[in-house]
C-alpha atoms as a PDB file:
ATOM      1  CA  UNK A   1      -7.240   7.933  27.427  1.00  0.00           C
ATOM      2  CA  UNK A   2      -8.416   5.864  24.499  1.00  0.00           C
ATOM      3  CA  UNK A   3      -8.571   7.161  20.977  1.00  0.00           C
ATOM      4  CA  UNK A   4     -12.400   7.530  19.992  1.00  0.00           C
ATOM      5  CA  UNK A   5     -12.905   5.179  17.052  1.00  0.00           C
ATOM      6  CA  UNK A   6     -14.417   8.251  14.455  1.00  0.00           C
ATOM      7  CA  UNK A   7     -10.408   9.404  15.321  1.00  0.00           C
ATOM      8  CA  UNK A   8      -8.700   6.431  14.365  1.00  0.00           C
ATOM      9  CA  UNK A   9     -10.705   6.197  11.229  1.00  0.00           C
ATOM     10  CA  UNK A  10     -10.428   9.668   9.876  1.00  0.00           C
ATOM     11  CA  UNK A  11      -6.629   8.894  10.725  1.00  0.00           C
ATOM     12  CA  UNK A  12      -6.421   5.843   8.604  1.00  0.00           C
ATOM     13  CA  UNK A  13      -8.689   7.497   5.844  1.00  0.00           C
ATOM     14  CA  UNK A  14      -6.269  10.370   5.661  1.00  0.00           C
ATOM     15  CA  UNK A  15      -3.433   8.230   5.621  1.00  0.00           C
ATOM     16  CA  UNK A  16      -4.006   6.161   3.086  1.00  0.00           C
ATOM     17  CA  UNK A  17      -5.433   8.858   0.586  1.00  0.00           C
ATOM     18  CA  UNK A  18      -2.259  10.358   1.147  1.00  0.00           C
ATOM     19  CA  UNK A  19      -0.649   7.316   0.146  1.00  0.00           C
ATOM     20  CA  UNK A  20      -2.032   6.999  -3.095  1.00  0.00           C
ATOM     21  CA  UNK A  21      -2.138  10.306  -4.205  1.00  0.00           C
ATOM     22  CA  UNK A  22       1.444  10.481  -3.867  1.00  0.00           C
ATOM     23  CA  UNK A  23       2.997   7.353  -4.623  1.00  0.00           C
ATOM     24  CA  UNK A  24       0.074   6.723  -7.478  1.00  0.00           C
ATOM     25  CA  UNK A  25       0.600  10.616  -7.984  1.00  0.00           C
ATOM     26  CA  UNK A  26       4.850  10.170  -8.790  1.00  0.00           C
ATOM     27  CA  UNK A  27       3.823   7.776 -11.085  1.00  0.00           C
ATOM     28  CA  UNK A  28       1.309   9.257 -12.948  1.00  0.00           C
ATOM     29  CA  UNK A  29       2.596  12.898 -12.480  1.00  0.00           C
ATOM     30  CA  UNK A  30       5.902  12.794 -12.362  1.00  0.00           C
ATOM     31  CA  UNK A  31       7.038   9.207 -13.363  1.00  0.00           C
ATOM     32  CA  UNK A  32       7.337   9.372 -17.298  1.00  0.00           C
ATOM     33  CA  UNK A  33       8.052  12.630 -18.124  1.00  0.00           C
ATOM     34  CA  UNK A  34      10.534  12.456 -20.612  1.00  0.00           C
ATOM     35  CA  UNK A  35      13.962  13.168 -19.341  1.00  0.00           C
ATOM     36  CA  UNK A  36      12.342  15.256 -16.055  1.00  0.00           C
ATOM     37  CA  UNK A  37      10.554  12.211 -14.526  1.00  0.00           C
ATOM     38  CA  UNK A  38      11.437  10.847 -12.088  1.00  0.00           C
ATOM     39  CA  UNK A  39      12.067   7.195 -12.937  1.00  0.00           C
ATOM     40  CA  UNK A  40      11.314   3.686 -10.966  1.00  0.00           C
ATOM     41  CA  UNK A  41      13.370   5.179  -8.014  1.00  0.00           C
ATOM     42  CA  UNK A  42      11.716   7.852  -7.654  1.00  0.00           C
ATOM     43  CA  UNK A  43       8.214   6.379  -7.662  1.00  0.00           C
ATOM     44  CA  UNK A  44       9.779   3.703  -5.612  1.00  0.00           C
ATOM     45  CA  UNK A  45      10.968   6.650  -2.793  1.00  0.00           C
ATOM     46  CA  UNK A  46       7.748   8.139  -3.338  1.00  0.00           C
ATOM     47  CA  UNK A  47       5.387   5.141  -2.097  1.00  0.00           C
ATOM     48  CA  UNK A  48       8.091   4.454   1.064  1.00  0.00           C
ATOM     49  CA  UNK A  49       8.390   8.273   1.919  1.00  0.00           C
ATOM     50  CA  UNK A  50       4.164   8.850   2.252  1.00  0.00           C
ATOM     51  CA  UNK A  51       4.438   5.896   4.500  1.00  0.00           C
ATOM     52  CA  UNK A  52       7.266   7.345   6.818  1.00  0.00           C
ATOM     53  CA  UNK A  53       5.495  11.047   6.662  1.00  0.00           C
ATOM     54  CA  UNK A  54       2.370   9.041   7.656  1.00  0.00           C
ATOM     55  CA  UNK A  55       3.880   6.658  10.462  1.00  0.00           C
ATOM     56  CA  UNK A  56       5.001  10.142  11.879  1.00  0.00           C
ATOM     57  CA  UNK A  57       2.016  12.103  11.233  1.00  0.00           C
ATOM     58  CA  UNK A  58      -0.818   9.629  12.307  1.00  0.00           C
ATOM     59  CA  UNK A  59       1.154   6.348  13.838  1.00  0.00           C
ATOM     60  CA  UNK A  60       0.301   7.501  17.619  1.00  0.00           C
ATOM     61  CA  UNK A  61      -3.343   8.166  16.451  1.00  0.00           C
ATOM     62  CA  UNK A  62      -4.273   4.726  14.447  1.00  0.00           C
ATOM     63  CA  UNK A  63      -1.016   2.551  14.373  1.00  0.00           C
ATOM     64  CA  UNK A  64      -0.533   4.066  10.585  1.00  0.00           C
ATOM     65  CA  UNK A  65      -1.888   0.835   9.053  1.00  0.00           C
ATOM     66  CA  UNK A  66      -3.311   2.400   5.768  1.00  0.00           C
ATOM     67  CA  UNK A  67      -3.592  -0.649   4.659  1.00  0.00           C
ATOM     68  CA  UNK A  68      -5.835  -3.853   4.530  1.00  0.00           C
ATOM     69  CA  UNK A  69      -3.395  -5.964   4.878  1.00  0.00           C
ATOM     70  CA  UNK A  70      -1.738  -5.269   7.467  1.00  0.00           C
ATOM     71  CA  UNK A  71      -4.765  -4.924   9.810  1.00  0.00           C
ATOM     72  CA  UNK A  72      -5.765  -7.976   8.857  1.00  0.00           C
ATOM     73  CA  UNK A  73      -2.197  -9.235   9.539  1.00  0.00           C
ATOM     74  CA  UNK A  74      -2.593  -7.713  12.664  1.00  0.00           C
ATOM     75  CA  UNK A  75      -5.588  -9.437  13.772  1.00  0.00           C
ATOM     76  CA  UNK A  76      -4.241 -12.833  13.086  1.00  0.00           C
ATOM     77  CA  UNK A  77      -1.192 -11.942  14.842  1.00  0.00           C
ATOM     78  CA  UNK A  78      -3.502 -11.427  18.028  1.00  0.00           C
ATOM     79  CA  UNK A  79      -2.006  -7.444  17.843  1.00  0.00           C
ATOM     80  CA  UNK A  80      -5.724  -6.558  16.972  1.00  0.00           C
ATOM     81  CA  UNK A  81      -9.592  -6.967  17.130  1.00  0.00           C
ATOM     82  CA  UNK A  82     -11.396  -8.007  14.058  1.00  0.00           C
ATOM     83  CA  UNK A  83     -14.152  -5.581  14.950  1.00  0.00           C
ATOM     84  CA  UNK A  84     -11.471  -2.378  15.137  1.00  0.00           C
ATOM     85  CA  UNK A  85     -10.181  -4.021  11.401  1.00  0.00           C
ATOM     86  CA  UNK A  86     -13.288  -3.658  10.220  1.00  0.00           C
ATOM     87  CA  UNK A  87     -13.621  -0.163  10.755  1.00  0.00           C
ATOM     88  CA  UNK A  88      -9.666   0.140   9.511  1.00  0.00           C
ATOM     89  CA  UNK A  89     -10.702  -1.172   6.534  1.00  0.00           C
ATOM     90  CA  UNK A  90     -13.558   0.796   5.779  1.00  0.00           C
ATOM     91  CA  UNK A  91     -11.746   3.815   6.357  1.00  0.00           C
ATOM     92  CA  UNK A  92      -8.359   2.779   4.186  1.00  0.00           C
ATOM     93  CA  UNK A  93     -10.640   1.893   0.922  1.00  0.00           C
ATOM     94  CA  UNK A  94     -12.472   5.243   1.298  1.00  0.00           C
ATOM     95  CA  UNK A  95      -9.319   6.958   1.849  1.00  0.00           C
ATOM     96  CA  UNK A  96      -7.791   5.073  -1.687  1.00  0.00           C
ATOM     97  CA  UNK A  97     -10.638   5.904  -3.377  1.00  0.00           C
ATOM     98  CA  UNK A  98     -10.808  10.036  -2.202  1.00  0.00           C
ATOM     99  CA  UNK A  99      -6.828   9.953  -3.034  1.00  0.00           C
ATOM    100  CA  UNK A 100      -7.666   8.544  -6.679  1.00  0.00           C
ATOM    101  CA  UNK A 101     -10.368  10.788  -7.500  1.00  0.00           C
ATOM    102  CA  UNK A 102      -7.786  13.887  -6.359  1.00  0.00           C
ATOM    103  CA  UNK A 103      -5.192  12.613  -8.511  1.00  0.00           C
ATOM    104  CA  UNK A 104      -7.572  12.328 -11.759  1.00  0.00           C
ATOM    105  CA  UNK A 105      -8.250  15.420 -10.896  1.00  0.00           C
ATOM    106  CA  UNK A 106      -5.063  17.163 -10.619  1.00  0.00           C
ATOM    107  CA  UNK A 107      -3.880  15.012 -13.471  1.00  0.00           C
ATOM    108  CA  UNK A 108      -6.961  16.267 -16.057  1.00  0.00           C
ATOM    109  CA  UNK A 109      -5.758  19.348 -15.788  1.00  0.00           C
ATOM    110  CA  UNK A 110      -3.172  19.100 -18.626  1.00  0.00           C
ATOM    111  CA  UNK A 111      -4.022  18.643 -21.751  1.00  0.00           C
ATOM    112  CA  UNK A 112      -3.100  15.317 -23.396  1.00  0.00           C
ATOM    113  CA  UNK A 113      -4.373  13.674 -20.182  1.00  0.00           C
ATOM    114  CA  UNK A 114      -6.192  10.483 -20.677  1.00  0.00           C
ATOM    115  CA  UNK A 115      -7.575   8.485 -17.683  1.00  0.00           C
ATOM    116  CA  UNK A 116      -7.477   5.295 -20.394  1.00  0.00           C
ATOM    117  CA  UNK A 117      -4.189   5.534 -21.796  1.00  0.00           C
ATOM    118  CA  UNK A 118      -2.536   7.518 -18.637  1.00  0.00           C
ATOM    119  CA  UNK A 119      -4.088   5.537 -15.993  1.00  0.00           C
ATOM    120  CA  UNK A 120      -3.693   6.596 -12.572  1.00  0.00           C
ATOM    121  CA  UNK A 121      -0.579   4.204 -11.208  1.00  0.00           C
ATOM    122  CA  UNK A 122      -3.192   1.141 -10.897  1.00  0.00           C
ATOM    123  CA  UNK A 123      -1.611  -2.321 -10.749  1.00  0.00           C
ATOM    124  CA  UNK A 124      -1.855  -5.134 -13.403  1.00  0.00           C
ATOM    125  CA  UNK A 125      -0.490  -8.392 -15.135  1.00  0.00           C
ATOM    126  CA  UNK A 126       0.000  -9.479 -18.527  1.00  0.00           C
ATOM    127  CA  UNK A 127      -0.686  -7.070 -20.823  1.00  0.00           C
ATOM    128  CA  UNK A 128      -1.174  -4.772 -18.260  1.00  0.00           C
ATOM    129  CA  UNK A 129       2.052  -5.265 -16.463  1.00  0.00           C
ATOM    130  CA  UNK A 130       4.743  -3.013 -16.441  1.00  0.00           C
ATOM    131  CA  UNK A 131       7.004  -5.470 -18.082  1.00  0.00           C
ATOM    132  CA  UNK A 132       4.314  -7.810 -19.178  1.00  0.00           C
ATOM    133  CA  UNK A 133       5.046 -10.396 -16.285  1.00  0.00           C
ATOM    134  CA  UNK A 134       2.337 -13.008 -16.272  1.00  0.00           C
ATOM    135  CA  UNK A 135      -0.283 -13.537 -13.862  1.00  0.00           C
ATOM    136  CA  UNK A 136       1.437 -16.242 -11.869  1.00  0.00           C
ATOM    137  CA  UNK A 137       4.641 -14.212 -11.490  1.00  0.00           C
ATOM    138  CA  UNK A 138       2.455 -11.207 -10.422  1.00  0.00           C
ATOM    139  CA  UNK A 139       0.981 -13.121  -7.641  1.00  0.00           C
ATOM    140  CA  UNK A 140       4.139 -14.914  -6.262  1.00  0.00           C
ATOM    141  CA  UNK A 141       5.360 -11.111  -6.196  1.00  0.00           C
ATOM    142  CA  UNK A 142       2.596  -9.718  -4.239  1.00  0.00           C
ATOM    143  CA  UNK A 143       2.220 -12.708  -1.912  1.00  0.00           C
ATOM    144  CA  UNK A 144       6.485 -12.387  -1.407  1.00  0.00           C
ATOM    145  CA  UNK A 145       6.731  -9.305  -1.173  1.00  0.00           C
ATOM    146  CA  UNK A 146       3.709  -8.177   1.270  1.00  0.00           C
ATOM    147  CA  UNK A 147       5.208 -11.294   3.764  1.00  0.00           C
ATOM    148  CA  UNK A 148       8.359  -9.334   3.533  1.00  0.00           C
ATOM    149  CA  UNK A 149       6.615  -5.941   4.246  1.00  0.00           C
ATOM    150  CA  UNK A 150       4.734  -7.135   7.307  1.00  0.00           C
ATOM    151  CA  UNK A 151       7.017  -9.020   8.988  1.00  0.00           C
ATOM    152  CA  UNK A 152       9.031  -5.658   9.121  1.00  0.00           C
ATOM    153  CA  UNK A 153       6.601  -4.168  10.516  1.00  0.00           C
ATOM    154  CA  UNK A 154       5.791  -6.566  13.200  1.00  0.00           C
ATOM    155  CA  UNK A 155       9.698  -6.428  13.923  1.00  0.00           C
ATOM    156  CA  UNK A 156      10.031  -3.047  14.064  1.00  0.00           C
ATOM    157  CA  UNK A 157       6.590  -2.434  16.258  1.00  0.00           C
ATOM    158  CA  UNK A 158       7.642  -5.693  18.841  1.00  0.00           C
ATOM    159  CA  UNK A 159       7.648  -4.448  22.051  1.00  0.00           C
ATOM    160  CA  UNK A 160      11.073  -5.940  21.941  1.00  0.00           C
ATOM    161  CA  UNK A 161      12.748  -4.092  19.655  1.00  0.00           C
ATOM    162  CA  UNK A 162      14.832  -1.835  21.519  1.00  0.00           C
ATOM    163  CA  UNK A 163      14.868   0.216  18.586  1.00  0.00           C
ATOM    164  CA  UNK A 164      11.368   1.355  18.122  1.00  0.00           C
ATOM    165  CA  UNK A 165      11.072   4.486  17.568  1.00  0.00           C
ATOM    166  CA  UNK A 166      12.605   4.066  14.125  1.00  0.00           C
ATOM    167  CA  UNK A 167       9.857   2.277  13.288  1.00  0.00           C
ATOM    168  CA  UNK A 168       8.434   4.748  10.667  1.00  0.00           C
ATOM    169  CA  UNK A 169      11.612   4.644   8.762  1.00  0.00           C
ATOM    170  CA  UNK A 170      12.075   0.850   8.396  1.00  0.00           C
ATOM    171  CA  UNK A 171       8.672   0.677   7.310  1.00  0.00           C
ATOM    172  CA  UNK A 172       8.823   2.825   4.698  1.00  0.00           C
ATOM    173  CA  UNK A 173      12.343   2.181   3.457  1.00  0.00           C
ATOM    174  CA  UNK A 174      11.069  -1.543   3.434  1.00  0.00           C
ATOM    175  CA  UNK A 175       8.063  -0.143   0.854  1.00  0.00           C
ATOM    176  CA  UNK A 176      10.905   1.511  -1.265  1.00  0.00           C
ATOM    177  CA  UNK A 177      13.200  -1.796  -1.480  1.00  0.00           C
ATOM    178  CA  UNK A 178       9.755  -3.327  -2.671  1.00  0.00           C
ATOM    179  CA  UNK A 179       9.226  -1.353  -4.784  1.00  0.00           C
ATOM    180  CA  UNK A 180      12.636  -0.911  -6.689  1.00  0.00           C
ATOM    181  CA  UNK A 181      12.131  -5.141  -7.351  1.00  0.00           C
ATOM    182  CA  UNK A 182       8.368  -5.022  -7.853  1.00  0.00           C
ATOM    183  CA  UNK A 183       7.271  -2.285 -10.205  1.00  0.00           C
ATOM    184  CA  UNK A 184       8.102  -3.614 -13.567  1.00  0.00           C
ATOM    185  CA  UNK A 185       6.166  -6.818 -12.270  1.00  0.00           C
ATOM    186  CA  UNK A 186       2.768  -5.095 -10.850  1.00  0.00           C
ATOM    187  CA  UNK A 187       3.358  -1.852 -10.307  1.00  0.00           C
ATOM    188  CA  UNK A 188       3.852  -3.204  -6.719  1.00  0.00           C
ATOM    189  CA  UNK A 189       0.104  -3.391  -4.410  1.00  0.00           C
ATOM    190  CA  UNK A 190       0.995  -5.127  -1.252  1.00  0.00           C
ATOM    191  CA  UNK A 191      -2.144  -3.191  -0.287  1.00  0.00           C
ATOM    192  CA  UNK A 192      -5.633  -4.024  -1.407  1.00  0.00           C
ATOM    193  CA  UNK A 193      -6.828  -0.543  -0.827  1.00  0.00           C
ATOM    194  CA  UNK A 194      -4.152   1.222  -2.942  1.00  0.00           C
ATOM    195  CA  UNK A 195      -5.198  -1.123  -5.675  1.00  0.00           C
ATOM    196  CA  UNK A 196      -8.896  -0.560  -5.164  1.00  0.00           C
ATOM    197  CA  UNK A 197      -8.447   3.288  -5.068  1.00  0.00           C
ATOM    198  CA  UNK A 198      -7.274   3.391  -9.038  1.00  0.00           C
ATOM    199  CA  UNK A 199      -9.048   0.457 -10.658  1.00  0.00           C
ATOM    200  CA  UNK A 200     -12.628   1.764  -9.217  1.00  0.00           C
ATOM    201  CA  UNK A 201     -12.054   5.011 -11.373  1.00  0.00           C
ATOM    202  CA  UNK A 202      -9.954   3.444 -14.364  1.00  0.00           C
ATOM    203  CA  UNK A 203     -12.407   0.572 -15.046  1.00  0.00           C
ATOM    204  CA  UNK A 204     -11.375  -2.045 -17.415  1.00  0.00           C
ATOM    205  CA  UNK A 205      -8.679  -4.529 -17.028  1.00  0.00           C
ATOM    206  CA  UNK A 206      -7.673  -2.571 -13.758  1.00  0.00           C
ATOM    207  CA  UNK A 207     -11.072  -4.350 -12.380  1.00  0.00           C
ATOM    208  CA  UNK A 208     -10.864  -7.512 -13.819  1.00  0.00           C
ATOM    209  CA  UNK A 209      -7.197  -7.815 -12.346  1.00  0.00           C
ATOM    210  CA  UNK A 210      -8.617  -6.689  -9.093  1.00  0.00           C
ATOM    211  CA  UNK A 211      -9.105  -9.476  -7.295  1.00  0.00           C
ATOM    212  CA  UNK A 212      -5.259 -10.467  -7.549  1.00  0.00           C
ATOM    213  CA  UNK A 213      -3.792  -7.596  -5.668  1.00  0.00           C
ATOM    214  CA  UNK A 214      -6.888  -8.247  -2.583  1.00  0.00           C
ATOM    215  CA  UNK A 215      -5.911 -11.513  -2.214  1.00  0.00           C
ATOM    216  CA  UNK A 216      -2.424 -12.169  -3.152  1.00  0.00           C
ATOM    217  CA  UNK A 217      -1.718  -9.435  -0.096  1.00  0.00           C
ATOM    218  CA  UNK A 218      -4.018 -10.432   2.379  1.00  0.00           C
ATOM    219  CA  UNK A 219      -2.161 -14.596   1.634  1.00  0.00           C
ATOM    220  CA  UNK A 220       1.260 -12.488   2.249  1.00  0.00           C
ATOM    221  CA  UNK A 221       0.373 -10.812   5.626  1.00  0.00           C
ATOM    222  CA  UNK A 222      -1.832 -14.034   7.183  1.00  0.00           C
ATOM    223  CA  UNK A 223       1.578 -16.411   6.239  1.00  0.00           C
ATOM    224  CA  UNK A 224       3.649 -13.229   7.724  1.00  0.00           C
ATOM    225  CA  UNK A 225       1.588 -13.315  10.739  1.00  0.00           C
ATOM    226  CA  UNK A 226       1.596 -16.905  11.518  1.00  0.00           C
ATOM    227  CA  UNK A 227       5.183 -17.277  10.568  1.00  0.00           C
ATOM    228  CA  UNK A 228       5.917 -14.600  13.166  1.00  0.00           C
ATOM    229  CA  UNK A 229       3.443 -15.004  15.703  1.00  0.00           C
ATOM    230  CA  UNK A 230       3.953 -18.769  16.653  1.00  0.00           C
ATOM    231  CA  UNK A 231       7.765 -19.275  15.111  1.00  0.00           C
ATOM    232  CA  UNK A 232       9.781 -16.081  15.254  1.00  0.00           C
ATOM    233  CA  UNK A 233       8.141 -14.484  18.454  1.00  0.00           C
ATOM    234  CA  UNK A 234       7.082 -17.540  20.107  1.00  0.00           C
ATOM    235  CA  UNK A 235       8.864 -17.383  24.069  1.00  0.00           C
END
């Protein structure tokens, strides 16, 4: 039987709010808090574990995209229909955006909280870099590193791969290697939505820097899709 489309969306909304309230959560909750936080591995572990939980919880439902990128890499790697990424899409921003707001909420609940100076995990370069890594060096890094991320996950989805049922956990220990490079950098997106979620409620440089972490990904996963679709899983 096929999955009704309202399905697949709520699936992909869910998802991907759970993806940024925890891996934006572990940063802003968690991630600096004196000697108690949890550090770049931590928020690194964070962002890959949501995705495994998720591949598990939803990946049957939706394919566990949560992610722009990837359903756009998807449809250029004939795996999907533009129409049905469309409604992905929709459904992953929404989802960012619901997963934000929870996490300002949760977070403005201790004093001292401010959404200015606190933030909630958004990405940026230059000043507002983690290391103060310029803009070109934050787009090289998002472009790399979201090729990286989805040709893993058209590896480990191939109907070739013998080994497929691991899927969830390559995926998601491929977002923690990413992670563990890219967060002084950007703060890592490799996911337009995740990016969207935060900057939408932070204003500021968070929006202005926007449009970097939309298209710097969605460049990665069309290159990733080509790359594998007519070179590395050509017959």
């Amino acid at each position: 039987m096929e999955t009704k489309t309202i399905t697949k969306f709520s699936a992909e909304f869910f998802g991907t709010l759970v993806l940024v309230l925890m891996g934006c959560g572990s940063a802003v909750i968690a991630g600096a808090n004196g000697t108690s936080g949890v550090g770049l591995l931590g928020i690194s572990f964070a962002f890959g574990l949501s995705v495994v939980a998720m591949a598990y919880a939803i990946g049957h439902i939706s394919g566990c995209h949560i992610n722009p990128a990837i359903s756009i890499g998807m449809v250029v790697a004939g795996r999907m229909k533009m129409s049905e990424a469309f409604i992905y899409i929709i459904a992953q921003i929404l989802g960012a955006i619901a997963g934000a707001a929870i996490l300002f909420i949760i977070a403005s609940g201790k004093d001292g909280y401010s959404l200015s100076s606190n933030g909630l995990g958004q990405n940026g370069f230059g000043a507002s870099s983690p290391q103060g890594y310029n803009m070109l060096a934050g787009f090289i890094a998002e472009t790399i590193f979201t090729f990286i991320f989805l040709l893993v996950i058209f590896g480990s989805t191939s109907t070739k791969n013998i080994h497929g049922g691991f899927a969830g956990l390559s995926i998601g220990l491929s977002l923690v290697l990413i992670h563990i490079v890219g967060i002084p950098v950007t703060g890592v997106s490799v996911n337009p939505a995740r990016s969207i979620g935060p900057a939408l409620l932070v204003g500021g440089a968070a929006i202005s820097q926007l449009w970097l972490f939309i298209l710097a990904p969605i460049l990665g996963s069309i290159l990733s899709a080509v790359f594998w679709r007519y070179l590395l899983e050509r017959e």
